[in-house]
C-alpha atoms as a PDB file:
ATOM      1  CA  UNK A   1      72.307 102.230 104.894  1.00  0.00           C
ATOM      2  CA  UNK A   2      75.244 100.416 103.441  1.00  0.00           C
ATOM      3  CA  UNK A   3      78.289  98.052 105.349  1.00  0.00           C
ATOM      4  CA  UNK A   4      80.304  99.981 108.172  1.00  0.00           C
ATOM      5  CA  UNK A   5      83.123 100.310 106.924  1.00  0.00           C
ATOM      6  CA  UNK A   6      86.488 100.695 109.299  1.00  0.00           C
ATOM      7  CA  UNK A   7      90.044 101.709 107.504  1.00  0.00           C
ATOM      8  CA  UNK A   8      92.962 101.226 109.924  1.00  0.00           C
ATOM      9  CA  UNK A   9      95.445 103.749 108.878  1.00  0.00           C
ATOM     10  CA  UNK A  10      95.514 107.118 108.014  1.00  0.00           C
ATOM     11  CA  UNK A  11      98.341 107.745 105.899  1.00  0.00           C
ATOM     12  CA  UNK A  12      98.458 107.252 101.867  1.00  0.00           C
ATOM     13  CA  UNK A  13      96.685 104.153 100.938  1.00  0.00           C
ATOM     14  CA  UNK A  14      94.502 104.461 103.857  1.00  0.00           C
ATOM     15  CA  UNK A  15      93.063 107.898 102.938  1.00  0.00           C
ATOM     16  CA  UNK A  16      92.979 107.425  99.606  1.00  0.00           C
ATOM     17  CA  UNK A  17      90.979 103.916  99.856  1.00  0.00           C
ATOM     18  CA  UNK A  18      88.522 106.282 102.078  1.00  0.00           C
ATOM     19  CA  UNK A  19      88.194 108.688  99.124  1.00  0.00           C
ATOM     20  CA  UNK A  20      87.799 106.038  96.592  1.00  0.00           C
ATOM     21  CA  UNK A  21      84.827 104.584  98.658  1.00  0.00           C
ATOM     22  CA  UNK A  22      83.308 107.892  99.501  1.00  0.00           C
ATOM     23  CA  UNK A  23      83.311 108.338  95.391  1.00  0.00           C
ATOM     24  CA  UNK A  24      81.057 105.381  95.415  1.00  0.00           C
ATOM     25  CA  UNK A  25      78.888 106.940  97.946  1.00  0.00           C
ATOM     26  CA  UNK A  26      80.267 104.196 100.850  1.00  0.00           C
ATOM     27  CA  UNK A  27      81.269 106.053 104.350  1.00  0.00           C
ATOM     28  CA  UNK A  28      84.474 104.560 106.235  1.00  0.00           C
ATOM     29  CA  UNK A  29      85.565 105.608 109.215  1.00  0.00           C
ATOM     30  CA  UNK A  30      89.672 106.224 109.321  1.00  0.00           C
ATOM     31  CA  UNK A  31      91.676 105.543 112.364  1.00  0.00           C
ATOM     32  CA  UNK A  32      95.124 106.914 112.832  1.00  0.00           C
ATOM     33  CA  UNK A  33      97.444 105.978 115.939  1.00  0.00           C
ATOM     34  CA  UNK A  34      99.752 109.216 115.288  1.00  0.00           C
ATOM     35  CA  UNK A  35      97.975 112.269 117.206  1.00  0.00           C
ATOM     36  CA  UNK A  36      97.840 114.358 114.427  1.00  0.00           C
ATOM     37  CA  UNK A  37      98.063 114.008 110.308  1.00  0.00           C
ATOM     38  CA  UNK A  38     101.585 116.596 110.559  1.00  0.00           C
ATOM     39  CA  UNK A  39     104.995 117.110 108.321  1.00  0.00           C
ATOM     40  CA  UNK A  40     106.588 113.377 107.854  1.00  0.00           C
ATOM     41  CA  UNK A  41     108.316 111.623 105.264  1.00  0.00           C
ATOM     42  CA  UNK A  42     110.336 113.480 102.084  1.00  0.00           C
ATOM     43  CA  UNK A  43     109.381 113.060  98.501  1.00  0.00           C
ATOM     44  CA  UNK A  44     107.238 110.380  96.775  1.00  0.00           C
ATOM     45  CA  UNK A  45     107.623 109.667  93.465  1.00  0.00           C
ATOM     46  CA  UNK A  46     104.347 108.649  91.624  1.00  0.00           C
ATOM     47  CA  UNK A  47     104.856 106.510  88.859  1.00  0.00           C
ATOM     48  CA  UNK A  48     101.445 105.923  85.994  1.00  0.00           C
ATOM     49  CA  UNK A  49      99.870 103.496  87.807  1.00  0.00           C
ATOM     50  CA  UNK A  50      99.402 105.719  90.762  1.00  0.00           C
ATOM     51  CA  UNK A  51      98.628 108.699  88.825  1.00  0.00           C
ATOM     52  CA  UNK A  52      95.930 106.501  86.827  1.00  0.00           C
ATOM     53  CA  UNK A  53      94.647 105.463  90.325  1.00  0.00           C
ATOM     54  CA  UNK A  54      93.978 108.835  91.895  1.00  0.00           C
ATOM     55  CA  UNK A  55      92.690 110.271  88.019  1.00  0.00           C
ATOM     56  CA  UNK A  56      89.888 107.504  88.686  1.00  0.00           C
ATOM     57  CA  UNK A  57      88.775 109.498  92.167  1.00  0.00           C
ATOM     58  CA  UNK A  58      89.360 112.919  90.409  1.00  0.00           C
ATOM     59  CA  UNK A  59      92.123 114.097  91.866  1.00  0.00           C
ATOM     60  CA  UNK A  60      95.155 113.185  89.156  1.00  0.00           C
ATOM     61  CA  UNK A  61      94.955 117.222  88.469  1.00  0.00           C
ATOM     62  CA  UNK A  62      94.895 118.405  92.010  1.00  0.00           C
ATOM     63  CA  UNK A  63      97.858 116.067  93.036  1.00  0.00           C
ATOM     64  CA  UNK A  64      99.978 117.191  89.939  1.00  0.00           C
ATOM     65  CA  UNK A  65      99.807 120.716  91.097  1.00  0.00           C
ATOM     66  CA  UNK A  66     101.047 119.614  94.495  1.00  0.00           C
ATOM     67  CA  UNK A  67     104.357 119.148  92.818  1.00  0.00           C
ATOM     68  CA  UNK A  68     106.400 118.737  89.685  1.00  0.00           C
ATOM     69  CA  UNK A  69     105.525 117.011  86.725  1.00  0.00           C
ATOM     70  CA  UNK A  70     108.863 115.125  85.255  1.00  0.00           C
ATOM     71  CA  UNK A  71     110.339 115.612  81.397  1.00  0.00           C
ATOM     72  CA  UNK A  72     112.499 112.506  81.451  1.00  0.00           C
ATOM     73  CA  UNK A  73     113.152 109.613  83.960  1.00  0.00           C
ATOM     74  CA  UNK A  74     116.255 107.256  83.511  1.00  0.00           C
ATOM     75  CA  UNK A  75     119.918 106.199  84.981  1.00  0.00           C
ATOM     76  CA  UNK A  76     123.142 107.756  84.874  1.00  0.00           C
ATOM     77  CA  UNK A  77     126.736 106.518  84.793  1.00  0.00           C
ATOM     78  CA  UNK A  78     128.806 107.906  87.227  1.00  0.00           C
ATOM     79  CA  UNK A  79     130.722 109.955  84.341  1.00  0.00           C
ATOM     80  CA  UNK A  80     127.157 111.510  83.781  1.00  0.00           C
ATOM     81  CA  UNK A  81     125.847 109.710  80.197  1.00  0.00           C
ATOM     82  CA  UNK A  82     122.600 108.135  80.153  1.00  0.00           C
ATOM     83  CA  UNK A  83     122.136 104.614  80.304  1.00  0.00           C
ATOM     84  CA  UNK A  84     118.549 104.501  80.200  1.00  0.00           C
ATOM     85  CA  UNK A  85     116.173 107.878  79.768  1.00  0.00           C
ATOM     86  CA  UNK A  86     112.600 107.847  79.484  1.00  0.00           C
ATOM     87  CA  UNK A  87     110.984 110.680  78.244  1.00  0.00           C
ATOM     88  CA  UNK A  88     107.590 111.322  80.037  1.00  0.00           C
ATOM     89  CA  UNK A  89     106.115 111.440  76.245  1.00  0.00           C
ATOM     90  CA  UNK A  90     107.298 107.844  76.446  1.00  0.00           C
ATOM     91  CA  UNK A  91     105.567 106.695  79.491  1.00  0.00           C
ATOM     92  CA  UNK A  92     102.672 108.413  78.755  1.00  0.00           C
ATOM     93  CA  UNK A  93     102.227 106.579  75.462  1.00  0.00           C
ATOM     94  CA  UNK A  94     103.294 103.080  77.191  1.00  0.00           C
ATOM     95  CA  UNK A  95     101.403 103.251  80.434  1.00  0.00           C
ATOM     96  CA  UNK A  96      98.992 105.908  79.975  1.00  0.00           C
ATOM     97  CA  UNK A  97     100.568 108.481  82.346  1.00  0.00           C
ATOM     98  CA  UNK A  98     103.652 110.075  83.333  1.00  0.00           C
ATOM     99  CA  UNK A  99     105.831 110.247  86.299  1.00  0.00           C
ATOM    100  CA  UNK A 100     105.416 113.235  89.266  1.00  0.00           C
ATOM    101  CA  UNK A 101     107.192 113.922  92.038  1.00  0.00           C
ATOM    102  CA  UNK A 102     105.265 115.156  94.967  1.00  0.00           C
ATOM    103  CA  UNK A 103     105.966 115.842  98.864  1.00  0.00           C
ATOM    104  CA  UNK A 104     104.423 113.074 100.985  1.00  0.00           C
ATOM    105  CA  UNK A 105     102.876 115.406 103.251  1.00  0.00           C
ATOM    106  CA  UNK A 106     101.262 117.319 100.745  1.00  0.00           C
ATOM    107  CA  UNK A 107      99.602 114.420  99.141  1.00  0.00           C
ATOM    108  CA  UNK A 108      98.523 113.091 102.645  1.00  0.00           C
ATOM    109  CA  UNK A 109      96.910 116.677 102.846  1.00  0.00           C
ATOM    110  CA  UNK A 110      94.660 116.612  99.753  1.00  0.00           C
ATOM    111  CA  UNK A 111      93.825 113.469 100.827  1.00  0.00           C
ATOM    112  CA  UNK A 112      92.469 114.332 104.084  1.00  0.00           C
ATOM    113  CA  UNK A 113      90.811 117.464 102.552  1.00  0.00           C
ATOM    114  CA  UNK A 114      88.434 115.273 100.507  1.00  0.00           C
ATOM    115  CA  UNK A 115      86.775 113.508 103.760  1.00  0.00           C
ATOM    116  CA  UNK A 116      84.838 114.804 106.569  1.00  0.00           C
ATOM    117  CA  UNK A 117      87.038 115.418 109.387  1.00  0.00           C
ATOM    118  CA  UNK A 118      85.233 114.132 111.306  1.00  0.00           C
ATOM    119  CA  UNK A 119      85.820 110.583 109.463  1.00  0.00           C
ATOM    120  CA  UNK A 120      89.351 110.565 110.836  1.00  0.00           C
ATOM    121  CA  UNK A 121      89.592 109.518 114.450  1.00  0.00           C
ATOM    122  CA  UNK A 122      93.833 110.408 114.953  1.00  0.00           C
ATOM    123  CA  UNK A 123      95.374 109.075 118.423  1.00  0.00           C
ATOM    124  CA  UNK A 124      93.406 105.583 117.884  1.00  0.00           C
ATOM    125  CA  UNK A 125      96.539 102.700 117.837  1.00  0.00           C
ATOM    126  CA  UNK A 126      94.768  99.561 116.822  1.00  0.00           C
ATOM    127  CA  UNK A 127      96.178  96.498 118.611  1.00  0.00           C
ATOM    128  CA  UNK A 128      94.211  93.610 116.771  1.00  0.00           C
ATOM    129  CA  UNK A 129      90.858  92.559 115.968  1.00  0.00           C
ATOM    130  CA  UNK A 130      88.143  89.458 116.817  1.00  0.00           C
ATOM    131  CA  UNK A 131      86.081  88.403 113.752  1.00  0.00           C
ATOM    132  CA  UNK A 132      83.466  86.225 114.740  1.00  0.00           C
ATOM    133  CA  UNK A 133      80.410  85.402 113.422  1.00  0.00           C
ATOM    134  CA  UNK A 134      79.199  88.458 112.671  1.00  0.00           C
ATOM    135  CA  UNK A 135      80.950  92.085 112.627  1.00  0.00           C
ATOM    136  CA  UNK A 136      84.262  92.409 113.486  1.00  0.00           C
ATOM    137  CA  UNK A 137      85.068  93.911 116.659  1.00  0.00           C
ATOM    138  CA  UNK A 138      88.501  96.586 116.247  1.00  0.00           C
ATOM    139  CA  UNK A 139      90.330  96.567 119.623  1.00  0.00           C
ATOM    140  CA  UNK A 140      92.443 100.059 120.243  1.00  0.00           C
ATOM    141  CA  UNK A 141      95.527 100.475 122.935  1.00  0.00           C
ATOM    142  CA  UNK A 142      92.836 102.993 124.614  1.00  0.00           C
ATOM    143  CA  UNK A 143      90.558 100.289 125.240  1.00  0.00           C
ATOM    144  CA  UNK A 144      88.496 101.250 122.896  1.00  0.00           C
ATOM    145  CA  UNK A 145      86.506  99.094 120.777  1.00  0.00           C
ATOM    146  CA  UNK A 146      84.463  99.356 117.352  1.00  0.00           C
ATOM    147  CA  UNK A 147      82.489  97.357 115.226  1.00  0.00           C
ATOM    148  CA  UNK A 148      82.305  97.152 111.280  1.00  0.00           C
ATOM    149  CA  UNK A 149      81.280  95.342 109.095  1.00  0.00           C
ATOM    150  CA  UNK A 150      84.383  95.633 106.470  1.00  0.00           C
ATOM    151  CA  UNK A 151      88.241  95.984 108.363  1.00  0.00           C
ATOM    152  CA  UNK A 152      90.875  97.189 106.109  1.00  0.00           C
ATOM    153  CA  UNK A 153      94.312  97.581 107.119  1.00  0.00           C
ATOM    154  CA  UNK A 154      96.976 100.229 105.875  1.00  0.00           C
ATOM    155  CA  UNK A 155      98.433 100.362 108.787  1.00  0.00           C
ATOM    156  CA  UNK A 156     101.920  99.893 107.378  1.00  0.00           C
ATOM    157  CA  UNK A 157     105.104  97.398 107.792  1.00  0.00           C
ATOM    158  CA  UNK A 158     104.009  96.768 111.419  1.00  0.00           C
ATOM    159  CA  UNK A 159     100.496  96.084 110.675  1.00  0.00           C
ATOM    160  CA  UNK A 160      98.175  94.603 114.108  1.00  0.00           C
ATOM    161  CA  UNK A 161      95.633  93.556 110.911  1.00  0.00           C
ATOM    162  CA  UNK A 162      97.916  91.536 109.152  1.00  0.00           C
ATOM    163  CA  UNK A 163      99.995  90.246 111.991  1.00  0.00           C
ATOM    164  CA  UNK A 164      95.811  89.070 113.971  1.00  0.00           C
ATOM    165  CA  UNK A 165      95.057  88.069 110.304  1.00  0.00           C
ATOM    166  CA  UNK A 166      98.231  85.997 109.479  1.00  0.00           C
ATOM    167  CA  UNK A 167     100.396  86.001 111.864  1.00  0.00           C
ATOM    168  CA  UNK A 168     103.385  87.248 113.291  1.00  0.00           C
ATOM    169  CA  UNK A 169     105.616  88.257 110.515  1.00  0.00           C
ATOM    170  CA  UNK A 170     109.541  89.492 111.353  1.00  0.00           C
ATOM    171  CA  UNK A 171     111.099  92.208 109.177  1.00  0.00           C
ATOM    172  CA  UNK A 172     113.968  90.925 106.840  1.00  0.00           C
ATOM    173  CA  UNK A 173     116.909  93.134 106.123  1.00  0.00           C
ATOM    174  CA  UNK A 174     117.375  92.628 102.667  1.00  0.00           C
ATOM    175  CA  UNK A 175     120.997  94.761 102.074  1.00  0.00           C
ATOM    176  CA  UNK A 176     120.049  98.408 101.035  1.00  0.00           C
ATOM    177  CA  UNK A 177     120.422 101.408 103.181  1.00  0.00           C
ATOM    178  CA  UNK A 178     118.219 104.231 102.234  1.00  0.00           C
ATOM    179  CA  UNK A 179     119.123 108.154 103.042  1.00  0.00           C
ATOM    180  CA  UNK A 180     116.635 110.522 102.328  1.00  0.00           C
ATOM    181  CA  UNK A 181     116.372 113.903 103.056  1.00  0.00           C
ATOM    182  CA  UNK A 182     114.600 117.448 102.135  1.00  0.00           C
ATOM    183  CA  UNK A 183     116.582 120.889 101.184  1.00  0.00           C
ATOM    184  CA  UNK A 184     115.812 124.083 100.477  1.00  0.00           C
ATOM    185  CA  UNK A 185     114.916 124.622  96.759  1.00  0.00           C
ATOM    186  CA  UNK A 186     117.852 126.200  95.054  1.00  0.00           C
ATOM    187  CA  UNK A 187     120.738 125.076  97.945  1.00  0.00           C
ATOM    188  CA  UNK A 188     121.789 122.498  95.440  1.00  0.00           C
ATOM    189  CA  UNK A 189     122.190 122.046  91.411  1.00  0.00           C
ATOM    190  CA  UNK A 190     119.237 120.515  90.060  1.00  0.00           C
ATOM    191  CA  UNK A 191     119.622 119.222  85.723  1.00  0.00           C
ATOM    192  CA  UNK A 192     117.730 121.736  83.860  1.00  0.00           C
ATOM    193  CA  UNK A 193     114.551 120.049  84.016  1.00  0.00           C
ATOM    194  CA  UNK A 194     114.236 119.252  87.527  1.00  0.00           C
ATOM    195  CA  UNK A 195     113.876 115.471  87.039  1.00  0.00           C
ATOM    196  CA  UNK A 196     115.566 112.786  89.346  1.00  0.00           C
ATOM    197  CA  UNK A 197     118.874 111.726  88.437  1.00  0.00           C
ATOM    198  CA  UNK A 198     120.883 108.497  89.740  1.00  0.00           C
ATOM    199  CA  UNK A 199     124.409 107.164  89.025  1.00  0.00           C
ATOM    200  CA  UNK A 200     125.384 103.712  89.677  1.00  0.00           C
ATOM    201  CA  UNK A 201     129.075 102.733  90.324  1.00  0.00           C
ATOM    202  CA  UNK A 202     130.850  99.995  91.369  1.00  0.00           C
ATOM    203  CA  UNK A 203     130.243 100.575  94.842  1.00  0.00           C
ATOM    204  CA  UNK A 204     126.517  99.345  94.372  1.00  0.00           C
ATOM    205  CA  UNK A 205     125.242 102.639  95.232  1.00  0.00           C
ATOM    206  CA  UNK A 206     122.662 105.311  93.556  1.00  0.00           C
ATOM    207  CA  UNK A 207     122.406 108.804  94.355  1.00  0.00           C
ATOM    208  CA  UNK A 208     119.830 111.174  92.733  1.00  0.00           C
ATOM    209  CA  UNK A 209     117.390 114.357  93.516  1.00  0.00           C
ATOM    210  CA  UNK A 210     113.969 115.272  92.478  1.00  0.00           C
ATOM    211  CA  UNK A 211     112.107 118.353  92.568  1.00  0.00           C
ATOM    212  CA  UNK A 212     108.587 117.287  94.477  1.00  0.00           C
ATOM    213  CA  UNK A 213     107.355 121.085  95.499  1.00  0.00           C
ATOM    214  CA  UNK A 214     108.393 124.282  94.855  1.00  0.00           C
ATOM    215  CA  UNK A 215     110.461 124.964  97.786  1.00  0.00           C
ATOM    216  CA  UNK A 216     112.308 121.759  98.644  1.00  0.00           C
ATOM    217  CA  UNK A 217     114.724 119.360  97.094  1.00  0.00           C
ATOM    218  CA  UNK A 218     114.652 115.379  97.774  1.00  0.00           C
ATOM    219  CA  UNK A 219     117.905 113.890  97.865  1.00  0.00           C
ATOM    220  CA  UNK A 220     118.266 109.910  98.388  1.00  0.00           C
ATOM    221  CA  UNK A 221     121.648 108.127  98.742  1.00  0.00           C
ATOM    222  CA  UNK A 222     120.843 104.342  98.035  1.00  0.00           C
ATOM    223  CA  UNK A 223     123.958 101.592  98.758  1.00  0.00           C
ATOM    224  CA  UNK A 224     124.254  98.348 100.106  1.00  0.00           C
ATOM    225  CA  UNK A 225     125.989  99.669 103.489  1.00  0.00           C
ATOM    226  CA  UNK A 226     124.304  97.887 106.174  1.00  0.00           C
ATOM    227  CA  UNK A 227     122.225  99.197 108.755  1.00  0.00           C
ATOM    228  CA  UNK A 228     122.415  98.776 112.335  1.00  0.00           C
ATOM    229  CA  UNK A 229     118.584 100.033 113.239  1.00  0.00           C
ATOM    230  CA  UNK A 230     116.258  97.339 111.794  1.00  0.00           C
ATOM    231  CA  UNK A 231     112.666  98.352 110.729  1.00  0.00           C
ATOM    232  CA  UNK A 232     113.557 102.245 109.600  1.00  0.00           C
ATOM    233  CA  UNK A 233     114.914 101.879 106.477  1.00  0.00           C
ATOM    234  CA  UNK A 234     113.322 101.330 103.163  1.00  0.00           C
ATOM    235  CA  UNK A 235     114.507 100.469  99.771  1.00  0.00           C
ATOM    236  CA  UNK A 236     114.443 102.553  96.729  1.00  0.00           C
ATOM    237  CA  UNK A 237     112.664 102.101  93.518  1.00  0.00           C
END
């Protein structure tokens, strides 16, 4: 019987470290604080390194039919010339893999699909742990408490593992504003081969779209406006 193994976190890097141990025959258990795995987010854009990762637990293929692979990545001046373009040829050849756009949802999904359901224990909001000689005992905002013998957190920017691990750490605005938002496919003009597009001006601010499934658009707006609700906004790439 190998270590328990207890994942706190059931979104993207939570399900997918789940997956990646399960390929190595070890069973985690997954515990999610939202009640159910439902619709969040917008697009993600994965870049080689994650499409490298998930090729390594088989599912590179599956995730690339989730979405829409991409010809060319690059910038845009605001008149609309490029002022860098990578053709997915060229990241291919440089970092072994392209670039695909994908809806997070959809990805979480898959993700889920590849574990026993009964793995993923959603409604559990872990408050810290107690690691003592021993196993590590999980404490949960239901009173609930489990033991393993391995604790990973993915449990995001407002992590109770890393803040009982290393303290209390306060978010940091760091300037940028992020917009993001899903459309209808086909309610706004997309370049011809669907990639993601972003002009840069003198404002400070980018603005692109991306194709990541076959009925929705993802728009971002990215500027250096600032932001009057701390902890909801994330920078772009």
């Amino acid at each position: 019987m190998g270590p328990k193994i207890v994942i706190i976190g059931g979104g993207i890097g939570g399900l997918t470290t789940a997956v990646a141990l399960a390929r190595k025959g070890l069973h985690a258990e997954v515990y999610e604080q939202a009640p159910e795995l439902k619709e969040v987010g917008a697009g993600v854009g994965l870049w080689a390194n994650a499409l490298l990762a998930l090729e390594t637990i088989g599912l590179a293929s599956a995730v690339g039919q989730l979405g829409e692979r991409v010809a060319r990545q690059g910038v845009k001046s605001p008149e609309g010339s490029w002022l860098m373009c990578y053709p997915e040829e060229a990241l291919e050849k440089r970092w072994g893999a392209g670039f695909a756009a994908v809806h997070r949802a959809d990805l979480q999904g898959l993700l889920a699909t590849q574990l026993n359901p009964a793995a993923i224990h959603l409604g559990a909001r872990c408050t810290g742990f107690q690691d003592a000689q021993g196993p590590v005992a999980v404490h949960f905002a239901d009173s609930r408490e489990v033991t393993a013998d391995v604790l990973i957190g993915a449990d995001g920017v407002h992590s109770a593992v890393r803040t009982t691990l290393l303290g209390p750490a306060p978010l940091r605005y760091r300037g940028y504003t992020g917009v993001r938002s899903l459309t209808p496919a086909g309610s706004v003009p997309l370049p011809r081969d669907g990639l993601e597009t972003a002009a840069t001006g003198s404002s400070g601010t980018r603005r692109g779209m991306r194709r990541p499934a076959g009925n929705v658009t993802a728009a971002f707006d990215r500027g250096s406006a600032r932001c009057s609700v701390p902890g909801t906004t994330r920078s772009l790439p």
